[in-house]
N, C-alpha and C. Protein backbone atom coordinates (compact mmCIF):
# COMPACT_ATOMS: atom_id res chain seq x y z
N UNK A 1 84.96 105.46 52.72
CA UNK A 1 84.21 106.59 53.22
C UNK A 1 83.82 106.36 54.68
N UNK A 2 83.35 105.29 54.66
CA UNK A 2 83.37 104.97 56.16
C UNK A 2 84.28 104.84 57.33
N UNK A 3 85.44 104.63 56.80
CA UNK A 3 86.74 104.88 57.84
C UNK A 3 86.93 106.38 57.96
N UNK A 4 86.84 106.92 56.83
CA UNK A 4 86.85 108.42 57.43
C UNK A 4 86.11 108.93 58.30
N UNK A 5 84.39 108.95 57.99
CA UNK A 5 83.42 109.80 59.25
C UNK A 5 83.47 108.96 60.55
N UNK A 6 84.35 107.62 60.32
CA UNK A 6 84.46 107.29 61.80
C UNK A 6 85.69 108.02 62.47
N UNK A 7 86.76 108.35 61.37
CA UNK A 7 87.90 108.91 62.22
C UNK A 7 87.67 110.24 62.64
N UNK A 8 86.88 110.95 62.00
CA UNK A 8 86.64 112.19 61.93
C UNK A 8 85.66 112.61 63.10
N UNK A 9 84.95 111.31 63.36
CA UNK A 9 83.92 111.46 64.89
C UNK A 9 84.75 111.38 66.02
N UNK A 10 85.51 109.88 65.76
CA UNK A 10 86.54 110.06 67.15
C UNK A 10 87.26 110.69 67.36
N UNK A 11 88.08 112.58 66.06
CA UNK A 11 88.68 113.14 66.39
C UNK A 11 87.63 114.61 67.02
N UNK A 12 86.53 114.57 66.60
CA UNK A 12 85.87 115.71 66.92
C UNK A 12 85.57 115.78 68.30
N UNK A 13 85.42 117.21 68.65
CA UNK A 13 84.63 117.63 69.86
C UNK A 13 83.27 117.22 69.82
N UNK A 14 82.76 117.17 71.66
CA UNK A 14 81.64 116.39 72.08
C UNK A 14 80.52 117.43 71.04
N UNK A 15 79.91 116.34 71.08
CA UNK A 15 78.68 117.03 69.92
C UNK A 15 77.58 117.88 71.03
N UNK A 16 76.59 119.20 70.77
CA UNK A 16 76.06 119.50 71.64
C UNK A 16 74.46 118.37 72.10
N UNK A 17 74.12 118.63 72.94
CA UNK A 17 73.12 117.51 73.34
C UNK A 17 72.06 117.68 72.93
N UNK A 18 71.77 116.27 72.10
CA UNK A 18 70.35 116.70 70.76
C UNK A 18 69.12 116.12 71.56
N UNK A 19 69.04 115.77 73.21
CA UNK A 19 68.21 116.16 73.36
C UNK A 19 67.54 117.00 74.29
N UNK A 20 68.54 117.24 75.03
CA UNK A 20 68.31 119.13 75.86
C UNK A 20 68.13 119.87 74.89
N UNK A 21 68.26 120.02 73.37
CA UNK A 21 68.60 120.92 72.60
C UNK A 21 66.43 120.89 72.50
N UNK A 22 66.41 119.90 72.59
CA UNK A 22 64.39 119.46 72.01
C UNK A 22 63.61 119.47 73.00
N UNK A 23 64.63 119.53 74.90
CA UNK A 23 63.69 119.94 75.65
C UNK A 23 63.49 121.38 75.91
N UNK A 24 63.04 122.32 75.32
CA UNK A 24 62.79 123.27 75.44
C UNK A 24 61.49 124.03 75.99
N UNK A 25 60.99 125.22 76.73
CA UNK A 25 59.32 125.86 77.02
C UNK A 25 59.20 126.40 75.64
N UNK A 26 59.82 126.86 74.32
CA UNK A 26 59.46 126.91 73.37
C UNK A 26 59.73 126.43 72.10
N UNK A 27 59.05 126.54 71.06
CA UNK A 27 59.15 125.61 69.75
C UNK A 27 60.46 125.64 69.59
N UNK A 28 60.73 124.09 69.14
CA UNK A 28 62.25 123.47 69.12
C UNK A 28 62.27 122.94 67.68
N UNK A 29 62.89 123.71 66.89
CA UNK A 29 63.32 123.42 65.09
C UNK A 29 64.27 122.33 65.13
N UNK A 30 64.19 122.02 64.25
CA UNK A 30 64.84 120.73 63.94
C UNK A 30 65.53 121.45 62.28
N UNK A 31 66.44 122.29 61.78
CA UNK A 31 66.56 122.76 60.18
C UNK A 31 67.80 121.37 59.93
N UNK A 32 67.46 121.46 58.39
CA UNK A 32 68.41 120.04 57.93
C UNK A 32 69.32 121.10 56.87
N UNK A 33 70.38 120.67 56.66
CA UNK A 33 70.96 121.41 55.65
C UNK A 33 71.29 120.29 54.30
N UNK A 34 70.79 120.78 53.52
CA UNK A 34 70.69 119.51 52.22
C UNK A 34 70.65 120.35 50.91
N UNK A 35 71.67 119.92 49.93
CA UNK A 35 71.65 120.34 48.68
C UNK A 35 70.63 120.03 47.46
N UNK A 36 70.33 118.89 48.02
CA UNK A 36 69.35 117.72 46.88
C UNK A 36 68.28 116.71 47.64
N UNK A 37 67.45 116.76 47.11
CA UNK A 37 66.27 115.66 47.57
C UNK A 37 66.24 114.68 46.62
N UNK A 38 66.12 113.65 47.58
CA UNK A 38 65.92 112.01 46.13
C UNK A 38 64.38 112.37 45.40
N UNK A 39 63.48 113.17 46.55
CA UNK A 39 62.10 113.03 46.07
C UNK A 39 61.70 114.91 44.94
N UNK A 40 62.90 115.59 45.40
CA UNK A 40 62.73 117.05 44.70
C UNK A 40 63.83 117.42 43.64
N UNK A 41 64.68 116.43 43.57
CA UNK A 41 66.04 117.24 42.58
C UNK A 41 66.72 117.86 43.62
N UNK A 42 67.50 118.65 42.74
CA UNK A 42 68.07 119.78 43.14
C UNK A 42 66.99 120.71 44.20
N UNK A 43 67.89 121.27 45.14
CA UNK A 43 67.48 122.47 45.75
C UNK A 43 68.46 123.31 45.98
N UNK A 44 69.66 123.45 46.27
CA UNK A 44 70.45 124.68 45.71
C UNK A 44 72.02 124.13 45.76
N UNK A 45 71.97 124.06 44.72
CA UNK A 45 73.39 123.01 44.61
C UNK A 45 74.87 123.71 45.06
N UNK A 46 74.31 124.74 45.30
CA UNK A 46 75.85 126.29 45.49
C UNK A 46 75.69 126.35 47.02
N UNK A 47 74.83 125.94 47.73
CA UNK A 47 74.89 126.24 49.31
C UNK A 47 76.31 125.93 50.19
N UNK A 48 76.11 126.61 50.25
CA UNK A 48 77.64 126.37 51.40
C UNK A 48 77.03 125.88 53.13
N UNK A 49 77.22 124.92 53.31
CA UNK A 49 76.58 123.93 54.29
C UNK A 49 77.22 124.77 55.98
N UNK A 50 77.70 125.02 55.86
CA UNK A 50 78.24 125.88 57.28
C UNK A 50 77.83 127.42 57.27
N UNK A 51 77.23 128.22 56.51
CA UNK A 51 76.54 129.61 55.83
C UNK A 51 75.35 129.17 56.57
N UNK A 52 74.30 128.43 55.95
CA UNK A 52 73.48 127.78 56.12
C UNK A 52 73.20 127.64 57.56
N UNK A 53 74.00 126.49 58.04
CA UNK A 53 73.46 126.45 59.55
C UNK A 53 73.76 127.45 60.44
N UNK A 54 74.76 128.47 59.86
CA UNK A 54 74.70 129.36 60.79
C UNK A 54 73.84 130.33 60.90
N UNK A 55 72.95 130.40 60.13
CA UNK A 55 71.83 131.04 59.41
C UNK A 55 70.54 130.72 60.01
N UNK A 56 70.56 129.70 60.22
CA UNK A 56 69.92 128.47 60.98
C UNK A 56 70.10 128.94 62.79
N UNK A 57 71.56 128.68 63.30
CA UNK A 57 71.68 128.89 64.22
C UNK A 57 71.22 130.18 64.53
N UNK A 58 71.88 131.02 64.06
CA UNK A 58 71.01 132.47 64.81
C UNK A 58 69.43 133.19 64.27
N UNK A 59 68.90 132.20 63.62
CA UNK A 59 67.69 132.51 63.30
C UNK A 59 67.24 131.34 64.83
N UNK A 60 67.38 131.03 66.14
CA UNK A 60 67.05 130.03 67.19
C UNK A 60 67.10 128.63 66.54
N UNK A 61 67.43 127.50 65.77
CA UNK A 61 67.05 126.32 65.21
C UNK A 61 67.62 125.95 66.95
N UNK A 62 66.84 125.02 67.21
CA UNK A 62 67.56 123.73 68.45
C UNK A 62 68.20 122.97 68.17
N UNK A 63 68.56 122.44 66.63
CA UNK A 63 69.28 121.36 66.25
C UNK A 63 69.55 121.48 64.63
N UNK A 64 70.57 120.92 64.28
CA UNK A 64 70.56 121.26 62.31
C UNK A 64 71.10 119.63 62.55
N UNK A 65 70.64 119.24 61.45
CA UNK A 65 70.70 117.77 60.50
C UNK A 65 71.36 118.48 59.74
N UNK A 66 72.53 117.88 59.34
CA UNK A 66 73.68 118.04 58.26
C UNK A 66 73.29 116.60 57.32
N UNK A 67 72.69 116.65 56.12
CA UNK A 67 72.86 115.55 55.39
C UNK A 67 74.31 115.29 54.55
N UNK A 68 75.07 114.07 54.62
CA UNK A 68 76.32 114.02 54.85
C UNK A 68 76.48 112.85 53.31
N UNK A 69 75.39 112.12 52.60
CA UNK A 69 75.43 111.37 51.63
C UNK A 69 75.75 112.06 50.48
N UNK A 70 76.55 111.65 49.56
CA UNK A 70 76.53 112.12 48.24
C UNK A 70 76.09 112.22 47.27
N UNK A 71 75.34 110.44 46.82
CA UNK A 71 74.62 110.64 45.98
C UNK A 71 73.03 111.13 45.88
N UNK A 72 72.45 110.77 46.79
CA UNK A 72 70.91 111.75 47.14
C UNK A 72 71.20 112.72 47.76
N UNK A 73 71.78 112.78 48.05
CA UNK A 73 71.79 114.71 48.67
C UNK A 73 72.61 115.50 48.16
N UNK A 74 73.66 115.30 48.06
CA UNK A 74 75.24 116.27 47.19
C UNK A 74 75.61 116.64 48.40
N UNK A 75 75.85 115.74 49.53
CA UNK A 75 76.77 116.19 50.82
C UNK A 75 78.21 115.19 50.60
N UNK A 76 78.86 115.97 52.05
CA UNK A 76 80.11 115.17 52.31
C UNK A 76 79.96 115.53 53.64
N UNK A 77 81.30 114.34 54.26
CA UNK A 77 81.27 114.50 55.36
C UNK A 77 82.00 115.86 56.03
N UNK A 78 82.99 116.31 55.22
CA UNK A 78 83.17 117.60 55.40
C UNK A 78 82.06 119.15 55.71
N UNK A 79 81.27 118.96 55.09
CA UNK A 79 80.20 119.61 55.75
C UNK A 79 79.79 119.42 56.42
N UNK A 80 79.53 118.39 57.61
CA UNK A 80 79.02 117.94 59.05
C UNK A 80 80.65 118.92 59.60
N UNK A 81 82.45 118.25 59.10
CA UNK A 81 82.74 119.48 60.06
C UNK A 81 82.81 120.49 59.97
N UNK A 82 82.64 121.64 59.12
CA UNK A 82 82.01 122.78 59.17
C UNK A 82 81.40 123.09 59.32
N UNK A 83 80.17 122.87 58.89
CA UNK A 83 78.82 122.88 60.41
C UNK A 83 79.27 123.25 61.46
N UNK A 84 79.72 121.82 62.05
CA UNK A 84 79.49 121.89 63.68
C UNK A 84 80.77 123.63 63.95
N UNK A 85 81.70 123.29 63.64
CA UNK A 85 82.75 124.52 63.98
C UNK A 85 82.60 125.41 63.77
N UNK A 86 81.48 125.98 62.35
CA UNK A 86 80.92 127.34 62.29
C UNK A 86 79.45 127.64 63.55
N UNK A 87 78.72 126.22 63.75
CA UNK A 87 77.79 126.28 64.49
C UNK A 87 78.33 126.82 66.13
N UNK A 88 79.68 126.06 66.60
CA UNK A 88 80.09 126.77 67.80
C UNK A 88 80.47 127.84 67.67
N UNK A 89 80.75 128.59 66.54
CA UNK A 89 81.35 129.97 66.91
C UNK A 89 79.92 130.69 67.08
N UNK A 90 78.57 130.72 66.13
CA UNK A 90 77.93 131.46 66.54
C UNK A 90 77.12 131.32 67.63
N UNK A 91 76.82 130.27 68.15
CA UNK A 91 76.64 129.89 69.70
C UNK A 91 77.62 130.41 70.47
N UNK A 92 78.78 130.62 70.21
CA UNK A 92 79.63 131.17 71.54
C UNK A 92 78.92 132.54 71.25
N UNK A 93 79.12 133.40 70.55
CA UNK A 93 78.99 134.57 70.18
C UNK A 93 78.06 135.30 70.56
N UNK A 94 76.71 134.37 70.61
CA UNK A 94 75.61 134.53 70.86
C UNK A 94 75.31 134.19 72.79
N UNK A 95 76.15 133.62 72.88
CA UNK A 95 76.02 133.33 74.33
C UNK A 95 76.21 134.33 75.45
């Protein structure tokens, strides 16, 4: 698993800058996208992790945390890249 999100970083585009994204003149969100909490269970096990942050994105978030673990959260690393590639389209869009 780990050879993958490393190959998958060194094939991706530059990530946007997480911390121009937090210097902002107004409140700067931080939304996480997560299926499961170690400390809550379940929280919506059907989420589609790129829906989500885009949901996120054009509601203003400055930054989305993609939780990417499987067994406490119910992520993959595949949802970090959909995220980010649904996250640039609505940032372009919006731009």
């Amino acid at each position: 698993m780990r050879s993958e999100i490393e190959t998958a970083a060194r094939s991706a585009a530059p990530a946007p800058d997480f911390a121009a994204a937090l210097q902002r003149t107004d409140v700067a969100v931080i939304a996480e996208v997560k299926r499961r909490s170690p400390s809550q269970g379940d929280i919506n096990g059907r989420l589609q992790a790129a829906d989500q942050a885009a949901a996120y994105a054009a509601g203003g978030a400055a930054a989305i945390s993609v939780l990417t673990e499987p067994e406490r959260f119910a992520g993959a690393p595949e949802d970090l890249a959909a995220v980010r590639g649904r996250v640039a389209a609505v940032n372009a869009s919006s731009g």
